[in-house]
N, C-alpha and C. Protein backbone atom coordinates (compact mmCIF):
# COMPACT_ATOMS: atom_id res chain seq x y z
N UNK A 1 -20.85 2.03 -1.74
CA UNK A 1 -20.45 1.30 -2.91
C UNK A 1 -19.15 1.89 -3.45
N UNK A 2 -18.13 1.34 -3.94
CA UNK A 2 -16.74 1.15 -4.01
C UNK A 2 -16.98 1.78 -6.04
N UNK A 3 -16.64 3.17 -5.74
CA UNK A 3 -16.40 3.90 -7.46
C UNK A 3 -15.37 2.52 -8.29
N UNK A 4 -15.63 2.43 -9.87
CA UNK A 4 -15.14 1.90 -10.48
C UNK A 4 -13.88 2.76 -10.94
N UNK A 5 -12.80 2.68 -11.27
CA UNK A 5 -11.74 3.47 -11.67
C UNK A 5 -11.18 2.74 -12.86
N UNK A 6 -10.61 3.42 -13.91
CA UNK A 6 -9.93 3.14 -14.90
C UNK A 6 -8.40 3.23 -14.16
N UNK A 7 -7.31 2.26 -14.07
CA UNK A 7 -6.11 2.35 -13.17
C UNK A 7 -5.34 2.75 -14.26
N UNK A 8 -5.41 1.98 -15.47
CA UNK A 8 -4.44 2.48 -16.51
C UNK A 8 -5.09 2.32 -18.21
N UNK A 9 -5.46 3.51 -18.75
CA UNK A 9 -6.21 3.57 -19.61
C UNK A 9 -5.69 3.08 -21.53
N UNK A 10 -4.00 2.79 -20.95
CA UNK A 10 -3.23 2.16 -22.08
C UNK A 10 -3.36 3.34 -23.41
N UNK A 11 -3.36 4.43 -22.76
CA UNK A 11 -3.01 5.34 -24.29
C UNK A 11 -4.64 5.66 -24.77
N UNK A 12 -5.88 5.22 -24.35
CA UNK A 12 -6.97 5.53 -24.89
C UNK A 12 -7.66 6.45 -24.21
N UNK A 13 -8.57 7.38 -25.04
CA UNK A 13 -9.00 8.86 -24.17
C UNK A 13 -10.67 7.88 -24.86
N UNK A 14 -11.70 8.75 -24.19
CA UNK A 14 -12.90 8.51 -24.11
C UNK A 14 -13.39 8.88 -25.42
N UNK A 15 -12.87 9.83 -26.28
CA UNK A 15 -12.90 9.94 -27.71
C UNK A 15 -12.30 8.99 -28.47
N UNK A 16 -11.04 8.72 -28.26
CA UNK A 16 -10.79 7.62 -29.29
C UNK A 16 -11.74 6.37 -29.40
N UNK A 17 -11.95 6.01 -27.74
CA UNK A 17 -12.75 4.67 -27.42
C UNK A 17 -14.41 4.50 -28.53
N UNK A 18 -14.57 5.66 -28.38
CA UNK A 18 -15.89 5.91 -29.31
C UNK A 18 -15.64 5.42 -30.60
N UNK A 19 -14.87 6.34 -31.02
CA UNK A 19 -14.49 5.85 -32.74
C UNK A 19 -13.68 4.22 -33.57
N UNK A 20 -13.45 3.29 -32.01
CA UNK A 20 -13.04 2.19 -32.16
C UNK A 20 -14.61 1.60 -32.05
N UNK A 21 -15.42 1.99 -31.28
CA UNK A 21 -16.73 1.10 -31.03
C UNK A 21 -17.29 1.30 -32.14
N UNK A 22 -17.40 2.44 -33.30
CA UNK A 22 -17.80 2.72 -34.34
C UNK A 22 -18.22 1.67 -35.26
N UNK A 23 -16.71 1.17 -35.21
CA UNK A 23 -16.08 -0.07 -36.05
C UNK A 23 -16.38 -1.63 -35.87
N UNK A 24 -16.47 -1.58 -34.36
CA UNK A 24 -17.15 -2.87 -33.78
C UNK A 24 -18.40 -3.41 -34.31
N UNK A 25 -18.35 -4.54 -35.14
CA UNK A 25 -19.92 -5.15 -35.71
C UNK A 25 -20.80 -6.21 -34.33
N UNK A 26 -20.18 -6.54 -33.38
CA UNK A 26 -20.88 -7.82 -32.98
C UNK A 26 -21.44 -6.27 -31.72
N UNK A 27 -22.65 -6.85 -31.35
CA UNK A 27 -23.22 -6.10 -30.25
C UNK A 27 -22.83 -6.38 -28.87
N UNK A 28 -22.30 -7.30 -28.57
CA UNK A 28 -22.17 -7.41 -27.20
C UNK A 28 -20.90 -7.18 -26.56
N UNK A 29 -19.90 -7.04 -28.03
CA UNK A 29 -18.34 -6.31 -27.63
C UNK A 29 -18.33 -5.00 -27.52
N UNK A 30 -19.19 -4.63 -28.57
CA UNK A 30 -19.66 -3.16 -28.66
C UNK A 30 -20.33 -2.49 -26.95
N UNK A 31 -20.82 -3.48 -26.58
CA UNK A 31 -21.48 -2.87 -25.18
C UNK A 31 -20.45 -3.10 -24.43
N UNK A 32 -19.22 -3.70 -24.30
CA UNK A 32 -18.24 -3.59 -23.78
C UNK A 32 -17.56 -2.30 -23.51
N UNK A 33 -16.90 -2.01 -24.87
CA UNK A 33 -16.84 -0.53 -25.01
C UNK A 33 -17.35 0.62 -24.40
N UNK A 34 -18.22 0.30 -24.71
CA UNK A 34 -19.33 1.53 -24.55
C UNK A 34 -19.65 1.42 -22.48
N UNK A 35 -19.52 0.51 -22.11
CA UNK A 35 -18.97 0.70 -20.48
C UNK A 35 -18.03 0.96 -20.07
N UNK A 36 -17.10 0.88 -20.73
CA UNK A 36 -15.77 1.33 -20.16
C UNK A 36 -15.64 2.51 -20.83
N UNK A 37 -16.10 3.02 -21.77
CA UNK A 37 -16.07 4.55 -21.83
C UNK A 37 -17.12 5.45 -21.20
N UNK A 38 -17.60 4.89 -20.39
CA UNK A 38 -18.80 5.46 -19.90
C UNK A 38 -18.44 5.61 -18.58
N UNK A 39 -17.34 4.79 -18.14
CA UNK A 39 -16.93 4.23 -16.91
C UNK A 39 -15.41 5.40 -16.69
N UNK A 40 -15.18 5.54 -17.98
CA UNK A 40 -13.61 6.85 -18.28
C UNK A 40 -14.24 8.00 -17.68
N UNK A 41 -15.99 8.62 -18.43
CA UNK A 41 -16.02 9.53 -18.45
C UNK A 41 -16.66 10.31 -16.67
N UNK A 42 -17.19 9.41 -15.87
CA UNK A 42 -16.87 9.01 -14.76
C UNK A 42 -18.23 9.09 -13.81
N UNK A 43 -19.27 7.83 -14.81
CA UNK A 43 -20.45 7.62 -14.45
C UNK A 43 -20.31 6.45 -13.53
N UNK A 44 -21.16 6.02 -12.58
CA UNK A 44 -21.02 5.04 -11.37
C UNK A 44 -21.39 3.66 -12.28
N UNK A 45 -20.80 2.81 -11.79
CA UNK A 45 -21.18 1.61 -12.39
C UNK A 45 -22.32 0.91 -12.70
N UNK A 46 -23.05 1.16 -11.26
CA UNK A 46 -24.64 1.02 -11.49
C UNK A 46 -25.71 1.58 -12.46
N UNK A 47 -25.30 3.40 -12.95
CA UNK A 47 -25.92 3.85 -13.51
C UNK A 47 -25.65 3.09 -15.10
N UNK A 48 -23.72 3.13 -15.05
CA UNK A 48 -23.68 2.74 -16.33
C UNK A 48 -24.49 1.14 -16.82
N UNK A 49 -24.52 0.51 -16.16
CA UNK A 49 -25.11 -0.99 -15.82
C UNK A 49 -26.61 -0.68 -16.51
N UNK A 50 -27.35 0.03 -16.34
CA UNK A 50 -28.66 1.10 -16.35
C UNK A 50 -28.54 0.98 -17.88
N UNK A 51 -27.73 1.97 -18.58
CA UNK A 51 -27.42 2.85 -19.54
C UNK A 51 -27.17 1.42 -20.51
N UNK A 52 -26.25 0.66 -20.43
CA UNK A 52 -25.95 -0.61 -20.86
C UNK A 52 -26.78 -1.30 -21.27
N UNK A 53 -27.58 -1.71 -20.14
CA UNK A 53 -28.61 -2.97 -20.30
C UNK A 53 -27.61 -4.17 -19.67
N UNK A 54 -26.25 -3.99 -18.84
CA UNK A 54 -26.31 -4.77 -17.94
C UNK A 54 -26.25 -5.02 -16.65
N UNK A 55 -25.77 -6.32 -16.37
CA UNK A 55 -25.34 -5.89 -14.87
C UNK A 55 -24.24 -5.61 -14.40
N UNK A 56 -24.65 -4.73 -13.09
CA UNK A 56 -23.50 -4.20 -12.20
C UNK A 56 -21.92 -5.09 -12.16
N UNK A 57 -21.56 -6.08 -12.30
CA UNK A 57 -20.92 -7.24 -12.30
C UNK A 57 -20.07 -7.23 -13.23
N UNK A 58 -21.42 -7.55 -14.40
CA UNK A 58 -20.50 -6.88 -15.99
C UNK A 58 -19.44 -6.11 -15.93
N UNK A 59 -19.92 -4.95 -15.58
CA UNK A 59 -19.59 -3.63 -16.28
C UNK A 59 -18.04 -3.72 -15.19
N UNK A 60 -18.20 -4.41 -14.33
CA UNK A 60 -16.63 -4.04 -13.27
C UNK A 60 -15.83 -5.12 -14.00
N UNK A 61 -16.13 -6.74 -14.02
CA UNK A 61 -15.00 -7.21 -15.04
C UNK A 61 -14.52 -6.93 -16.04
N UNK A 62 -15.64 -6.37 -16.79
CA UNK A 62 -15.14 -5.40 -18.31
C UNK A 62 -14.22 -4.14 -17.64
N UNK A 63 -14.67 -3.23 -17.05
CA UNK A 63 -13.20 -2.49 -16.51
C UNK A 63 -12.04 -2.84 -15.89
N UNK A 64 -12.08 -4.22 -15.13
CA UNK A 64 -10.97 -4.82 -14.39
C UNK A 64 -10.05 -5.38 -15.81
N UNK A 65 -10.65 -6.29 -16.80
CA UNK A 65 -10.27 -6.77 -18.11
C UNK A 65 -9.06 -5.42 -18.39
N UNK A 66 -10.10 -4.35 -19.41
CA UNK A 66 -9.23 -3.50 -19.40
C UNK A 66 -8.29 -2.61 -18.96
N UNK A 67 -8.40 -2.70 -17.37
CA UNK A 67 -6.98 -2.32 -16.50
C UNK A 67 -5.67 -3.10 -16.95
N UNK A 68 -6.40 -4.61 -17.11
CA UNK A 68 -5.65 -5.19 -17.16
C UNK A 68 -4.77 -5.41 -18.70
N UNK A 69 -5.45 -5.24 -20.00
CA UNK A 69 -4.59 -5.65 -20.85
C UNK A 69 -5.04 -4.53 -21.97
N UNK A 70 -5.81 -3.81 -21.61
CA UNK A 70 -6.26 -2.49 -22.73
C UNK A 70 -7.68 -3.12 -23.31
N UNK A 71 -7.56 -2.60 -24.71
CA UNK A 71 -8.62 -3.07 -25.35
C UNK A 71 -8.24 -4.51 -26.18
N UNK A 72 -7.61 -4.74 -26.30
CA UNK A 72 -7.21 -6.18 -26.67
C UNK A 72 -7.97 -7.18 -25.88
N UNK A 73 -7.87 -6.75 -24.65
CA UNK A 73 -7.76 -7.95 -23.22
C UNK A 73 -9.42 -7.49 -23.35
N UNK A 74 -9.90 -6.83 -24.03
CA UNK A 74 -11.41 -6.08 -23.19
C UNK A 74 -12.29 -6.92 -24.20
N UNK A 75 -11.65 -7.00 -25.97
CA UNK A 75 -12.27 -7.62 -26.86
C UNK A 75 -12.26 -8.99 -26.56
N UNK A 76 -11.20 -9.62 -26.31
CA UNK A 76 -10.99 -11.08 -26.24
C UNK A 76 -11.99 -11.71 -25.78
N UNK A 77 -12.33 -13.17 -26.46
CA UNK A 77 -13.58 -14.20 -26.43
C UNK A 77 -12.78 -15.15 -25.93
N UNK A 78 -13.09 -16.11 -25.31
CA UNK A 78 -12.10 -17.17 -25.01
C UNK A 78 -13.36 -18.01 -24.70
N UNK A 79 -13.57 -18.75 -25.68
CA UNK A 79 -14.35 -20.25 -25.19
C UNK A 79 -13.85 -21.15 -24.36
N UNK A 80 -15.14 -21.63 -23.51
CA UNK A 80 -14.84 -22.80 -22.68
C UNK A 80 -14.41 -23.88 -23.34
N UNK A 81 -13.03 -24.83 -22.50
CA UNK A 81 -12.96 -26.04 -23.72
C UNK A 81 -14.21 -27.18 -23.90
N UNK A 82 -13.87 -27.89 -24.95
CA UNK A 82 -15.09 -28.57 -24.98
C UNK A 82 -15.47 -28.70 -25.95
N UNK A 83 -16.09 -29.42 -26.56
CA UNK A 83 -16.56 -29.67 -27.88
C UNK A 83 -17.27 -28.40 -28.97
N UNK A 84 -16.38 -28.27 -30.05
CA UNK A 84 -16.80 -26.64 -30.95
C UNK A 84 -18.52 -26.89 -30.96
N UNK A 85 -19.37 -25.55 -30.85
CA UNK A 85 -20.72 -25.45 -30.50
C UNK A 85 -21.10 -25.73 -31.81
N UNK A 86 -22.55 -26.56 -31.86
CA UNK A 86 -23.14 -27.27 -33.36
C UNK A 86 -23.81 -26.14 -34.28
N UNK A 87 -24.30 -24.87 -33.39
CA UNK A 87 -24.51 -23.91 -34.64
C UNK A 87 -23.31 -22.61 -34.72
């Protein structure tokens, strides 16, 4: 199985990442975080997947995300188009 790597961590250490998740209210961005700092400090994906409560899958697009655009790109929601949801 192919280690997950942080390629470019955009200025954030595994301490700061903590004290931004602090701040995070919704839970499931928050578990974002909290894989990719788990993923910095240089636990296997599977375990972190474990540790999470998700899946293996997850936890690599959430680190590919943030290779890609930091934590900006890691928070971002982007709804499907389509009619705004009724609740």
């Amino acid at each position: 199985m192919k280690r997950l790597k942080i390629t470019n961590d955009h200025g954030w250490t595994p301490r700061t990442l903590r004290k931004q998740e602090r701040k995070i209210k919704d839970a499931s961005l928050r578990a974002r975080v909290t894989a990719v700092c788990l993923v910095m400090e240089g636990y296997l994906g599977k375990d972190v997947a474990k540790m999470v409560n998700l899946c293996r899958q997850s936890v690599a697009l959430y680190v590919s995300r943030f290779n890609e655009g930091g934590l900006d790109r890691l928070l971002d929601r982007r709804l499907p188009p389509g009619r705004v949801p009724f609740l």
